[in-house]
N, C-alpha and C. Protein backbone atom coordinates (compact mmCIF):
# COMPACT_ATOMS: atom_id res chain seq x y z
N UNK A 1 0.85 -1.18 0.00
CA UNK A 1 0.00 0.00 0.00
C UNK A 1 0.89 1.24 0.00
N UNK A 2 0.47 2.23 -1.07
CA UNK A 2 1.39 3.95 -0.77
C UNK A 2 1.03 4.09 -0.07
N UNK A 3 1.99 4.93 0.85
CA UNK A 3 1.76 6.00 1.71
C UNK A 3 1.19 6.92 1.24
N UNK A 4 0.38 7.46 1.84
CA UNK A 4 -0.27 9.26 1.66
C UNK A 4 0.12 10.48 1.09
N UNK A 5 -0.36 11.17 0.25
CA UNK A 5 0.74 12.05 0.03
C UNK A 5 0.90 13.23 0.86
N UNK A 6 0.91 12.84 2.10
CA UNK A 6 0.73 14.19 2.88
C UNK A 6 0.95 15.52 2.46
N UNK A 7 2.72 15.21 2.54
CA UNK A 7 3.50 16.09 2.38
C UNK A 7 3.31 16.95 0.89
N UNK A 8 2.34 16.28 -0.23
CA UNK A 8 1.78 16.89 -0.90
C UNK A 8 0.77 17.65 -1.10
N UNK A 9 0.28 17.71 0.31
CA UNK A 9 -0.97 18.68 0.34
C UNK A 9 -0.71 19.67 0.46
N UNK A 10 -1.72 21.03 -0.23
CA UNK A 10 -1.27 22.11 0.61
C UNK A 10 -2.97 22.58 1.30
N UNK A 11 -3.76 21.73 1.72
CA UNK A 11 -4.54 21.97 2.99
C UNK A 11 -4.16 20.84 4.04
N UNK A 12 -3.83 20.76 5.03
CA UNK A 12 -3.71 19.73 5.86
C UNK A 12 -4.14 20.19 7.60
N UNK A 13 -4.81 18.92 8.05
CA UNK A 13 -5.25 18.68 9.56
C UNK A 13 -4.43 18.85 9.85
N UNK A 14 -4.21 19.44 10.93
CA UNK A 14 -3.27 19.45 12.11
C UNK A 14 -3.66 19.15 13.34
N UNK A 15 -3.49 17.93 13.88
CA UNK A 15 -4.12 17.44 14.98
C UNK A 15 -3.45 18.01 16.01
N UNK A 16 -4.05 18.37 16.71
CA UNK A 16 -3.90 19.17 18.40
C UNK A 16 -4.47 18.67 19.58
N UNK A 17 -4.22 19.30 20.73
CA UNK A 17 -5.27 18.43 21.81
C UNK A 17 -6.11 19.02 21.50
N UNK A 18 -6.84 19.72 21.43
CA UNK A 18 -8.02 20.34 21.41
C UNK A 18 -8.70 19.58 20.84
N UNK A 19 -10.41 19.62 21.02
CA UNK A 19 -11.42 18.59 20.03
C UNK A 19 -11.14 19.04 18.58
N UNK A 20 -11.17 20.04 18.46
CA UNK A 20 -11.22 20.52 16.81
C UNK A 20 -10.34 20.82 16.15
N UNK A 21 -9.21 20.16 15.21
CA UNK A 21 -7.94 20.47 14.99
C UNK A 21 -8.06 21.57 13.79
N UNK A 22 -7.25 22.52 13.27
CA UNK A 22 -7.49 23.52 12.31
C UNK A 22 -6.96 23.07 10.99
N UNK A 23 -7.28 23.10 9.70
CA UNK A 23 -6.76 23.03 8.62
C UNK A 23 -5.97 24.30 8.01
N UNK A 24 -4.92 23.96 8.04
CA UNK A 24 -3.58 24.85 7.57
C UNK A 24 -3.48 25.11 6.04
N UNK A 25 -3.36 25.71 5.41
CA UNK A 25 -3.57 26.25 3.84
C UNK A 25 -1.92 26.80 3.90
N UNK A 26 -1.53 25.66 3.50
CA UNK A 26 0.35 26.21 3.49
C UNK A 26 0.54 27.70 2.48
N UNK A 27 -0.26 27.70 1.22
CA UNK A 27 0.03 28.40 0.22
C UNK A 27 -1.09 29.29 -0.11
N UNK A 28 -1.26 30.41 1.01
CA UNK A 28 -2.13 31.09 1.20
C UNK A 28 -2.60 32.01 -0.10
N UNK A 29 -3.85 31.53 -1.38
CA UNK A 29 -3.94 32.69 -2.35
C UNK A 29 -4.78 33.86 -2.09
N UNK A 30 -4.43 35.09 -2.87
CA UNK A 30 -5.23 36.33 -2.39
C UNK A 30 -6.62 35.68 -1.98
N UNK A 31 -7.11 36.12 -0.90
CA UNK A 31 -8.33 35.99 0.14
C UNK A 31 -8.26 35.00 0.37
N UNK A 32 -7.48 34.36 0.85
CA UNK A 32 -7.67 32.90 1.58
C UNK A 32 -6.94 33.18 2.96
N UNK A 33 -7.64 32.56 3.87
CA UNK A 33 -6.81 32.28 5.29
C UNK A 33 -5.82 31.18 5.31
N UNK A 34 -4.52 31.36 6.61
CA UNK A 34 -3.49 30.74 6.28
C UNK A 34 -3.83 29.52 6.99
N UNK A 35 -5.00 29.39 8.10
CA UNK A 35 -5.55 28.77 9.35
C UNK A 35 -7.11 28.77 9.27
N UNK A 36 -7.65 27.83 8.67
CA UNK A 36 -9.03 27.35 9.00
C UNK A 36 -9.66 26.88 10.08
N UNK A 37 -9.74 27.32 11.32
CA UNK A 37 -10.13 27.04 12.47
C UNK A 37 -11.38 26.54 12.67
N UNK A 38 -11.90 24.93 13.16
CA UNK A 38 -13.49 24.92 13.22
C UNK A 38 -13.68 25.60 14.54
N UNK A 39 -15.12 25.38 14.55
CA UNK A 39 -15.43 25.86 15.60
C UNK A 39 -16.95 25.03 16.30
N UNK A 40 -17.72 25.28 17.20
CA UNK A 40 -18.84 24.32 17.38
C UNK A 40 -19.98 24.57 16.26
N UNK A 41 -19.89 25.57 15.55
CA UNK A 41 -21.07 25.63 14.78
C UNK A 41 -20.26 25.52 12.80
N UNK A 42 -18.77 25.36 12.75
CA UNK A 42 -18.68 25.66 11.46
C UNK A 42 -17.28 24.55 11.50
N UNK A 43 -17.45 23.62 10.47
CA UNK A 43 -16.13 22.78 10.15
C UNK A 43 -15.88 22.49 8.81
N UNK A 44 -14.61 21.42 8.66
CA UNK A 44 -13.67 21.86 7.10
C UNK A 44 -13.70 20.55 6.84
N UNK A 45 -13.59 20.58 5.68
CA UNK A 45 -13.35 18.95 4.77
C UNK A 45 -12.32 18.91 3.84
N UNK A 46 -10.77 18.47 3.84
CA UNK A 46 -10.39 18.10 2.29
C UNK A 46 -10.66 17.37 1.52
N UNK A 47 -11.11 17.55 0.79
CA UNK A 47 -11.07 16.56 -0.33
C UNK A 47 -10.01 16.72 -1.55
N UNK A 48 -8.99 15.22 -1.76
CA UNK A 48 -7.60 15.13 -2.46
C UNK A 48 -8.42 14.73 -3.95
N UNK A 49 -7.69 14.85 -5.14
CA UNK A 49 -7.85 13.44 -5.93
C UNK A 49 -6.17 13.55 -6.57
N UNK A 50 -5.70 12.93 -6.46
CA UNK A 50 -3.70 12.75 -6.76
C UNK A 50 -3.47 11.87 -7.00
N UNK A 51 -2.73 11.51 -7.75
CA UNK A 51 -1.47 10.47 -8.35
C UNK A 51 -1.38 9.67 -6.82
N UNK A 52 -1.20 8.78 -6.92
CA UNK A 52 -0.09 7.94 -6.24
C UNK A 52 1.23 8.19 -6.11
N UNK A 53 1.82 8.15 -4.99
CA UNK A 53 3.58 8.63 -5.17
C UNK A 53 3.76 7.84 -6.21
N UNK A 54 3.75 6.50 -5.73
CA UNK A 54 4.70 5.56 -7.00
C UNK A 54 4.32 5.46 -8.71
N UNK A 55 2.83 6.28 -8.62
CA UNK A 55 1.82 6.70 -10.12
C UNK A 55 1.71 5.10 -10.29
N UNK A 56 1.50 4.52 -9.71
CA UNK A 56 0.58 3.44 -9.97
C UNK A 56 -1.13 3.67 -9.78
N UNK A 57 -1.57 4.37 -9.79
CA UNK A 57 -2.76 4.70 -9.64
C UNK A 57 -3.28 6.17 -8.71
N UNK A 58 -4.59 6.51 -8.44
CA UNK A 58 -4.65 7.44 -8.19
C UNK A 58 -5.80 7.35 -6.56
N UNK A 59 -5.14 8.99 -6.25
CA UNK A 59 -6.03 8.18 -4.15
C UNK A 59 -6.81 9.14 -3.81
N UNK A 60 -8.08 9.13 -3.31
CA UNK A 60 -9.01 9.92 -3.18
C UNK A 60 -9.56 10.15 -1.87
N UNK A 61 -9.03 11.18 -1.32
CA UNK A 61 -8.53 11.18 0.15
C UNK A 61 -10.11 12.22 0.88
N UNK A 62 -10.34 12.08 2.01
CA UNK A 62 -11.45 13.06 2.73
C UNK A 62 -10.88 12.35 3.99
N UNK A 63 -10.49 14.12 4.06
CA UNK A 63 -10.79 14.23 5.86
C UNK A 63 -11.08 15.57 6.15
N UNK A 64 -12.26 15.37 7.17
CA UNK A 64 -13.14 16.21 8.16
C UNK A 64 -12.48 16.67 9.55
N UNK A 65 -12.56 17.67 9.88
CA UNK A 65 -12.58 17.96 11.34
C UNK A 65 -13.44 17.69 12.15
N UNK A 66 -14.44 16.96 11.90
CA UNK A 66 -15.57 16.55 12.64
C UNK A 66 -15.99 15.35 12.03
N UNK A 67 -16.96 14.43 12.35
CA UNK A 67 -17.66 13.53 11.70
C UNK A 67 -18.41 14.05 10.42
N UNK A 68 -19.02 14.84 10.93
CA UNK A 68 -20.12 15.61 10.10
C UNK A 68 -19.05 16.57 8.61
N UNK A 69 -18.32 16.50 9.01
CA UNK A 69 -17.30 17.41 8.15
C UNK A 69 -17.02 16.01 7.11
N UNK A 70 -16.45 15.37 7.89
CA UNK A 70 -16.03 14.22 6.66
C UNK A 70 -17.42 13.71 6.29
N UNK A 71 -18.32 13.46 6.19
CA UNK A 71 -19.90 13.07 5.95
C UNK A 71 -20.16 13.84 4.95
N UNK A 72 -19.99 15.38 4.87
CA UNK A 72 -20.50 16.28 4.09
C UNK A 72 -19.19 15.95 2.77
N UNK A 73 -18.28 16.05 2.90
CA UNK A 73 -17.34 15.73 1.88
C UNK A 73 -17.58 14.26 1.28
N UNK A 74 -17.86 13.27 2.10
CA UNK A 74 -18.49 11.73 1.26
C UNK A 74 -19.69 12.95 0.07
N UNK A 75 -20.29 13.66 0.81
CA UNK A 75 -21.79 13.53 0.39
C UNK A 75 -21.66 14.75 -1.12
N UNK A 76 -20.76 15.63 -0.77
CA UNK A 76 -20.09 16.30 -2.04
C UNK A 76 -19.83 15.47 -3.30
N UNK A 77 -18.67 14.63 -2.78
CA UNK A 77 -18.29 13.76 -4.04
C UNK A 77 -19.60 12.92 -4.71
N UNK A 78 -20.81 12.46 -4.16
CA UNK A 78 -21.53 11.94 -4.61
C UNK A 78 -23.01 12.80 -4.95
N UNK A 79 -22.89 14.06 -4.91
CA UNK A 79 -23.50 14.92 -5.43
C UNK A 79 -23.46 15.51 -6.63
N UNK A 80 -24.24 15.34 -7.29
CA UNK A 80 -23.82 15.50 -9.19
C UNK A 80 -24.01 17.31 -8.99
N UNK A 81 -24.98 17.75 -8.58
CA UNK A 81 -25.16 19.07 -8.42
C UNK A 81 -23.29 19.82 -8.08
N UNK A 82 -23.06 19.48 -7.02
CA UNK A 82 -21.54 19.92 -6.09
C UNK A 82 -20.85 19.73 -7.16
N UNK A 83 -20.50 18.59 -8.16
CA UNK A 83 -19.46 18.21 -8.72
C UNK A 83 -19.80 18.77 -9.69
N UNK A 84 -20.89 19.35 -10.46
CA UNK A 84 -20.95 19.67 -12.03
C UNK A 84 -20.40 21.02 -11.80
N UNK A 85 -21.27 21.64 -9.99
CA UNK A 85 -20.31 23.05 -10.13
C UNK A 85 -19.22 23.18 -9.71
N UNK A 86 -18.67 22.75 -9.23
CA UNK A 86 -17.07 22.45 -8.80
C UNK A 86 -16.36 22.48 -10.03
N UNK A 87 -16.80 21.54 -10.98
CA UNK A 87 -15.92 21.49 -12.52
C UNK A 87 -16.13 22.76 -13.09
N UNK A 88 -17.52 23.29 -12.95
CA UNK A 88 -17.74 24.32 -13.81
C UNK A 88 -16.55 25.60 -13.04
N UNK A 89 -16.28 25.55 -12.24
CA UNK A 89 -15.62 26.51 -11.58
C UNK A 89 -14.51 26.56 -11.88
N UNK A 90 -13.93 24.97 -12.45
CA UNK A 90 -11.94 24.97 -12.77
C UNK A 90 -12.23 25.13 -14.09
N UNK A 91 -13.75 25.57 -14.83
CA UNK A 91 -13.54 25.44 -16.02
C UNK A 91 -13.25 24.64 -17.09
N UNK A 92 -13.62 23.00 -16.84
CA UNK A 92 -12.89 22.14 -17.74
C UNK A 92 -14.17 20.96 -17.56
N UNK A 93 -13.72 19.77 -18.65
CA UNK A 93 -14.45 18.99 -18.70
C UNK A 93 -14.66 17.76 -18.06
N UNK A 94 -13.46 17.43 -17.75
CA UNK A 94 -12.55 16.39 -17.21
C UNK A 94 -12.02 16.92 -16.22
N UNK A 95 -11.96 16.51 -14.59
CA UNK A 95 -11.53 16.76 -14.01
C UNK A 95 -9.97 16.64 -13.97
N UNK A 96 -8.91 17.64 -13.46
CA UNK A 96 -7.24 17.17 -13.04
C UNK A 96 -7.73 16.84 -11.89
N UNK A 97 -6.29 16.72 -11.52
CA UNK A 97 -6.13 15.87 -10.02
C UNK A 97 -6.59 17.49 -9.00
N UNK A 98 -6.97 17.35 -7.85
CA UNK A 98 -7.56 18.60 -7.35
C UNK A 98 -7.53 18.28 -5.82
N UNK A 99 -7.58 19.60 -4.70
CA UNK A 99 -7.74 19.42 -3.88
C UNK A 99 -8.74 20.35 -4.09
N UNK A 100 -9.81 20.23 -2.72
CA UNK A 100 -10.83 21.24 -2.06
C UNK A 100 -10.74 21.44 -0.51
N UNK A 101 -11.15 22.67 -0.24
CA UNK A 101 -11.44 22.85 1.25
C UNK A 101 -12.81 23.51 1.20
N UNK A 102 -13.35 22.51 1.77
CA UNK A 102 -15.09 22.76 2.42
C UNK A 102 -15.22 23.26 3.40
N UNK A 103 -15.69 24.28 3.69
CA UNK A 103 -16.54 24.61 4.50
C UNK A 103 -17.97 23.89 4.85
N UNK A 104 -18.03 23.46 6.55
CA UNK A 104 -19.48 22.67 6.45
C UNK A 104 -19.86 23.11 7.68
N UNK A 105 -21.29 23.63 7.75
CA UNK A 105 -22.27 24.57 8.84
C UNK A 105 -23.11 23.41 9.82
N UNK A 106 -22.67 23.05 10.88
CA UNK A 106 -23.16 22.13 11.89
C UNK A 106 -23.99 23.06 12.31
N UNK A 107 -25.55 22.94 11.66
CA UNK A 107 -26.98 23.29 12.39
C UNK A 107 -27.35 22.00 12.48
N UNK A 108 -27.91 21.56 13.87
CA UNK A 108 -28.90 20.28 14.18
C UNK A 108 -30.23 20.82 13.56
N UNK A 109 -30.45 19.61 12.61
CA UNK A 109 -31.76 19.23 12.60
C UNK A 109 -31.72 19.69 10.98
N UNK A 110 -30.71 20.32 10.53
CA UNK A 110 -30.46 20.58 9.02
C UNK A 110 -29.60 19.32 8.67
N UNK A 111 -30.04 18.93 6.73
CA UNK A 111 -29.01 18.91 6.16
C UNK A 111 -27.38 19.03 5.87
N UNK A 112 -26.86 17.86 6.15
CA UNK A 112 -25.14 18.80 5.68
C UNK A 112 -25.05 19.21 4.44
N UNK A 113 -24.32 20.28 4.98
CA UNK A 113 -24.30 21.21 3.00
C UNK A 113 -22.86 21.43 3.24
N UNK A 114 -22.43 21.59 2.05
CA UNK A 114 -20.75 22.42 1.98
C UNK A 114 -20.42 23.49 0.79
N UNK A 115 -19.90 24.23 0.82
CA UNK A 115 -19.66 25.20 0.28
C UNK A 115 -17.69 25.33 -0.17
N UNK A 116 -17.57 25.72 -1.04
CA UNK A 116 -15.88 25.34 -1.71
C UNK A 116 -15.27 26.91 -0.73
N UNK A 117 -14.57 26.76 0.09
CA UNK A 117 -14.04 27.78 0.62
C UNK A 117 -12.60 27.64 -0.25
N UNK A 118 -11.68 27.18 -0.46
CA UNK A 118 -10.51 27.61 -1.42
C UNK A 118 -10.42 26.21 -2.25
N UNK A 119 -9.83 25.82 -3.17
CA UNK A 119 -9.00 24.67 -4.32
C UNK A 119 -7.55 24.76 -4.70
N UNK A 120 -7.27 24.09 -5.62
CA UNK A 120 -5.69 23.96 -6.27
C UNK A 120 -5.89 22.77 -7.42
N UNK A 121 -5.55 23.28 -8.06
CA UNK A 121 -5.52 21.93 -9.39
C UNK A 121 -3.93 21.51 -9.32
N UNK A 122 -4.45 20.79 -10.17
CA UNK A 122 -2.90 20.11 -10.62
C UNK A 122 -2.94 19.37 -11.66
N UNK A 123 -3.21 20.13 -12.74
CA UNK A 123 -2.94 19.79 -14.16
C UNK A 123 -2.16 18.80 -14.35
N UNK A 124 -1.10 19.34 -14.20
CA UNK A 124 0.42 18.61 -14.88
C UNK A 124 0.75 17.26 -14.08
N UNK A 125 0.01 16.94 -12.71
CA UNK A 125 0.52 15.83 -12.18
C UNK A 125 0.12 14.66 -12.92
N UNK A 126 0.98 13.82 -12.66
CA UNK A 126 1.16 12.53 -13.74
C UNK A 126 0.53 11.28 -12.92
């Protein structure tokens, strides 16, 4: 099995003691925060799609700061609505390899919804 491409992300968990660890945006673009902090009413989801280190295939990664965070990112990827506008947004037909950071609104008794708070393509990865 590859390893992860962690070190290829540029949103990543940072686990802390605290219940809610923050997602870090190494490569902060104009209006983006460098620190995604959840909080009790608002949490983050990455969602990867990347190469394999060894490019034997490709790994499709979600992680949540919460349950409900990773739930809403399952529920993204299997949302034709989320994904037609997500593509429509990188502009293309065919997805590249891509990261996302979700934003997801913990109201009880609602729906999880998510919203694209920043991305990154990656065309050229092989």
């Amino acid at each position: 099995m590859a390893a992860l491409p962690q070190s290829r992300l540029n949103f990543t968990e940072e686990p802390n003691s605290d219940y809610q660890s923050p997602v870090i945006n190494h490569s902060p673009a104009t209006g983006e925060q460098a620190i995604y902090t959840p909080t009790e009413t608002v949490g983050y989801c990455v969602v990867a799609y990347l190469p394999k280190p060894d490019h034997n295939g490709k790994i499709l990664l979600i992680e949540g700061t919460s349950s409900e965070g990773t739930e809403a990112g399952g529920n993204f990827l299997l949302s034709e609505d989320q994904l037609s506008n997500f593509r429509k947004k990188l502009n293309t037909d065919k997805f590249p390899f891509f990261e996302v950071l979700l934003k997801v609104p913990h109201v009880t008794g609602t729906p999880l919804t998510a919203t694209v708070e920043a991305y990154r393509v990656y065309p050229d990865l092989r």
